[in-house]
N, C-alpha and C. Protein backbone atom coordinates (compact mmCIF):
# COMPACT_ATOMS: atom_id res chain seq x y z
N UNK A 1 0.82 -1.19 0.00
CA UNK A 1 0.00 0.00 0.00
C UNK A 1 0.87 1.26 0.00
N UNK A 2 1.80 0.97 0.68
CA UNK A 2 2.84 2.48 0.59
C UNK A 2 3.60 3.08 -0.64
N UNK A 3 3.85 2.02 -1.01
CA UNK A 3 4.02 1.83 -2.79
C UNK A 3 3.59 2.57 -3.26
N UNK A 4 2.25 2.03 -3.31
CA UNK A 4 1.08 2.64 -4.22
C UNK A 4 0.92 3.97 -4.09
N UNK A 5 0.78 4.26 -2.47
CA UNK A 5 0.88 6.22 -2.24
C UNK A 5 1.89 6.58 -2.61
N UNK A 6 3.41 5.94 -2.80
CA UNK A 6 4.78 6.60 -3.07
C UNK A 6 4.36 7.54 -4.58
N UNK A 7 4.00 5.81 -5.10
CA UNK A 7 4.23 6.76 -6.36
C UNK A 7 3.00 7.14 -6.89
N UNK A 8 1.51 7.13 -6.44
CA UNK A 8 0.51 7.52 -7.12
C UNK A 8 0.77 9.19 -6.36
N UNK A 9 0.52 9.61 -5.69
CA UNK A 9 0.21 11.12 -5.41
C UNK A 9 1.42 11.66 -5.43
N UNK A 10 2.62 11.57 -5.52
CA UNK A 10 3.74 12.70 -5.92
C UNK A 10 3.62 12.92 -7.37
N UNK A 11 2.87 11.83 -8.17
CA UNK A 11 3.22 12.07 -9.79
C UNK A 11 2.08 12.71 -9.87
N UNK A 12 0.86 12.60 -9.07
CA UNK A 12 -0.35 13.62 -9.18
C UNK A 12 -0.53 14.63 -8.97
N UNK A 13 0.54 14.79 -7.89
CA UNK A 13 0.91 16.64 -7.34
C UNK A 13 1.72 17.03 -8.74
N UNK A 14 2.97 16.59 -9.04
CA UNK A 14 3.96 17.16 -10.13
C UNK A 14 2.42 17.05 -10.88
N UNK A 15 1.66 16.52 -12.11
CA UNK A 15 1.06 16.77 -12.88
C UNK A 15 0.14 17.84 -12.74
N UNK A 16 -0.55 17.75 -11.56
CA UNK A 16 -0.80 18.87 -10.96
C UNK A 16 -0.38 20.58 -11.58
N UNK A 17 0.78 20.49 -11.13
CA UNK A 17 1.02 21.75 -10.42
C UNK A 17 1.92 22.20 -11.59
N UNK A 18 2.31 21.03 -12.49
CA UNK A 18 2.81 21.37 -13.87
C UNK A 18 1.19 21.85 -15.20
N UNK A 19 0.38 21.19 -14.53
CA UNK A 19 -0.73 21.66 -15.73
C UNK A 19 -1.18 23.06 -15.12
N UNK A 20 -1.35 23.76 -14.13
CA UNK A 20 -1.92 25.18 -13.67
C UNK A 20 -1.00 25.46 -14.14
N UNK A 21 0.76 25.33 -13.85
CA UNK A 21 1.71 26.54 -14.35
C UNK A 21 1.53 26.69 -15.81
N UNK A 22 1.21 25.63 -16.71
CA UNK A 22 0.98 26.08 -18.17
C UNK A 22 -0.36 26.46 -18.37
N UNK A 23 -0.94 26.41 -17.73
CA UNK A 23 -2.55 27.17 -18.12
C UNK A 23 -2.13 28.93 -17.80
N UNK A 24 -1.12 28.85 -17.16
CA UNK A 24 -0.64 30.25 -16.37
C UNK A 24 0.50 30.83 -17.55
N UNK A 25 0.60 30.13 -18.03
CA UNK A 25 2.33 31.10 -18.42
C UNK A 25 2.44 30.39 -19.43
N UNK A 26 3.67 30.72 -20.65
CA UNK A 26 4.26 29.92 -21.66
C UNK A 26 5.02 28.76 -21.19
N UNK A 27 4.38 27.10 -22.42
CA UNK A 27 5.43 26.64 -22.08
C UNK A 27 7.16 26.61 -21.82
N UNK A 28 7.56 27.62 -22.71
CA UNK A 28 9.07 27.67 -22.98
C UNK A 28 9.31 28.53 -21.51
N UNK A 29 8.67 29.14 -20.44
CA UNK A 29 9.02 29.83 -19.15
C UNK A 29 8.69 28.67 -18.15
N UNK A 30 7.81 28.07 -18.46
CA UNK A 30 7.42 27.02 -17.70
C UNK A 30 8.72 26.07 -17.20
N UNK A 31 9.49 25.44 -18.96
CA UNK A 31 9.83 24.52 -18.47
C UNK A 31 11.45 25.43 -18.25
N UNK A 32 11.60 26.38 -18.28
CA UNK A 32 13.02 26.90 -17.63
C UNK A 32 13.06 26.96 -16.44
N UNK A 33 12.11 26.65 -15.78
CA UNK A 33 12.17 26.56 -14.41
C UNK A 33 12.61 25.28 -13.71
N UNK A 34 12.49 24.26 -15.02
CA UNK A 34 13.20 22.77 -14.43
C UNK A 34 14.61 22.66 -14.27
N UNK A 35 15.59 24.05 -14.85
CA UNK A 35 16.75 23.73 -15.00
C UNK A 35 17.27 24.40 -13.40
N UNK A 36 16.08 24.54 -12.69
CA UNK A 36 16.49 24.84 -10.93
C UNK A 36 16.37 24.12 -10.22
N UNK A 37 15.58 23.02 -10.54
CA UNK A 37 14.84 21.98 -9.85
C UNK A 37 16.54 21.13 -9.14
N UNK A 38 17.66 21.24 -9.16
CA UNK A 38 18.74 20.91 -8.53
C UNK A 38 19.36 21.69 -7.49
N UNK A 39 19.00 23.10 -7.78
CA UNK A 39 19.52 24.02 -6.55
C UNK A 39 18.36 23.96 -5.63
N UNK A 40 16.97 23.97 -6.13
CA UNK A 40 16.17 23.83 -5.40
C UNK A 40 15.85 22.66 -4.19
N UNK A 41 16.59 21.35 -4.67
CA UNK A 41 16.19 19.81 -4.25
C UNK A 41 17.54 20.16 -2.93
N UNK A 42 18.58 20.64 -3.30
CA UNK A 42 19.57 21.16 -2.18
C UNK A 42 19.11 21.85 -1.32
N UNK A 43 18.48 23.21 -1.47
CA UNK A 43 18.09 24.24 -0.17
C UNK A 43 17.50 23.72 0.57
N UNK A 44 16.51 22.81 -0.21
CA UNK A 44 15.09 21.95 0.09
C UNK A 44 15.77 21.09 1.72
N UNK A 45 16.50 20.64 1.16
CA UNK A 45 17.22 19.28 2.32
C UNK A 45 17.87 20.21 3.19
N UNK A 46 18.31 21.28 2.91
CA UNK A 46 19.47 22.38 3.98
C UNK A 46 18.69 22.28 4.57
N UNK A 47 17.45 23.26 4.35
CA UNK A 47 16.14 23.93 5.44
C UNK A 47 15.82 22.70 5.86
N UNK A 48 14.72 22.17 5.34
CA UNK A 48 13.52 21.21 6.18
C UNK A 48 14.67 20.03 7.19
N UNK A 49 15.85 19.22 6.44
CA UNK A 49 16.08 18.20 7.27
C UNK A 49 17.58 18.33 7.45
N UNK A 50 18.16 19.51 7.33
CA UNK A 50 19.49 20.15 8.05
C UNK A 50 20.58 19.16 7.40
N UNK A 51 20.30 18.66 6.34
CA UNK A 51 21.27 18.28 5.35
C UNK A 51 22.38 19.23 4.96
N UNK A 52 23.67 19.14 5.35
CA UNK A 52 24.41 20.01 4.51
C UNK A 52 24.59 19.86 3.15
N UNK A 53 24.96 20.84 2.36
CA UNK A 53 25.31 20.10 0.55
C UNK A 53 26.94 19.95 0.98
N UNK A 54 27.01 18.58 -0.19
CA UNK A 54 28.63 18.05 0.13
C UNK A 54 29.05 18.69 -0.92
N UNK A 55 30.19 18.76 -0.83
CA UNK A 55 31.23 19.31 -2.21
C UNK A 55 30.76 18.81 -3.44
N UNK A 56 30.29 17.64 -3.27
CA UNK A 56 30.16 17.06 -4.60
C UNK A 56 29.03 17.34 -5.00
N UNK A 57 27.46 17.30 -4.26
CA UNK A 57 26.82 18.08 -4.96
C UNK A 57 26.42 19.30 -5.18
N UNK A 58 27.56 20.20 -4.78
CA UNK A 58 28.05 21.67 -5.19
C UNK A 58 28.53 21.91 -6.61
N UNK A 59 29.24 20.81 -6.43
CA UNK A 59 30.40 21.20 -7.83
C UNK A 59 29.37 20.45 -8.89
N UNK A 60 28.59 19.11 -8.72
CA UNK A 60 27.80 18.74 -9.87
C UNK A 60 27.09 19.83 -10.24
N UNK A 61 26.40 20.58 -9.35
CA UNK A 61 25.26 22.02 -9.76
C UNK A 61 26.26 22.64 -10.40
N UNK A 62 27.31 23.14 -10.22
CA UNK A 62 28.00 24.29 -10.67
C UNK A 62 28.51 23.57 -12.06
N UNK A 63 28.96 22.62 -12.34
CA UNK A 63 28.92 21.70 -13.77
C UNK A 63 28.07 21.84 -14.57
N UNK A 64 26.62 21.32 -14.36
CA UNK A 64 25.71 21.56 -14.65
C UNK A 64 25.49 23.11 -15.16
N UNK A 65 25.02 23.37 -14.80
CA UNK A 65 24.90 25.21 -15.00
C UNK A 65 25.62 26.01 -16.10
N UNK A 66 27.20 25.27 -15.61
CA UNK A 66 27.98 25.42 -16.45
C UNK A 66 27.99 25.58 -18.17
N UNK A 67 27.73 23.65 -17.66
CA UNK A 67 27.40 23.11 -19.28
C UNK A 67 26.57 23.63 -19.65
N UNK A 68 25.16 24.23 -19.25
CA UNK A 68 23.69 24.57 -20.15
C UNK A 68 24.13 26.08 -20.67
N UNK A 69 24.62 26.71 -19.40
CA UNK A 69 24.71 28.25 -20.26
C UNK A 69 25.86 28.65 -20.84
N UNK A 70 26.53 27.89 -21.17
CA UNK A 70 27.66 28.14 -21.99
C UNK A 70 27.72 27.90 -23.19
C-alpha cells in the first residue's frame, strides 16, 4: 500500500502543479524553471532536514549550469 501512495500522489501533485503553471504562463518559461529543480532539491534538504550540501553536490550544480549556459 505504501508503494502505491509513493508513487501515485507525488506524480499527481507534479502533474498537478505542472498543468496550472501552463494554463498560467508559456510553455518555454514554464519549463526553464526545471533547469532549478537541482539548486532547489539542495536548499530543500538544507532547510527542512538540516542536510548540509557536500562538495560534490556543489560542484555537480556548478557543472551543470555550467554546461547549459555556456
Amino acid at each position: 500500500m505504501t508503494t502505491i501512495y509513493i508513487g501515485i500522489f507525488p506524480t499527481a501533485v507534479a502533474y498537478l502543479t505542472w498543468a496550472i503553471a501552463l494554463s498560467l504562463s508559456a510553455a518555454s518559461s514554464v519549463s526553464s524553471v526545471l533547469y532549478l529543480e537541482p539548486v532547489i532539491a539542495i536548499v530543500v534538504a538544507w532547510i527542512w532536514i538540516n542536510e548540509l550540501p557536500s562538495m560534490m553536490s556543489i560542484s555537480g550544480d556548478h557543472r551543470y549550469y555550467r554546461s547549459y549556459y555556456r
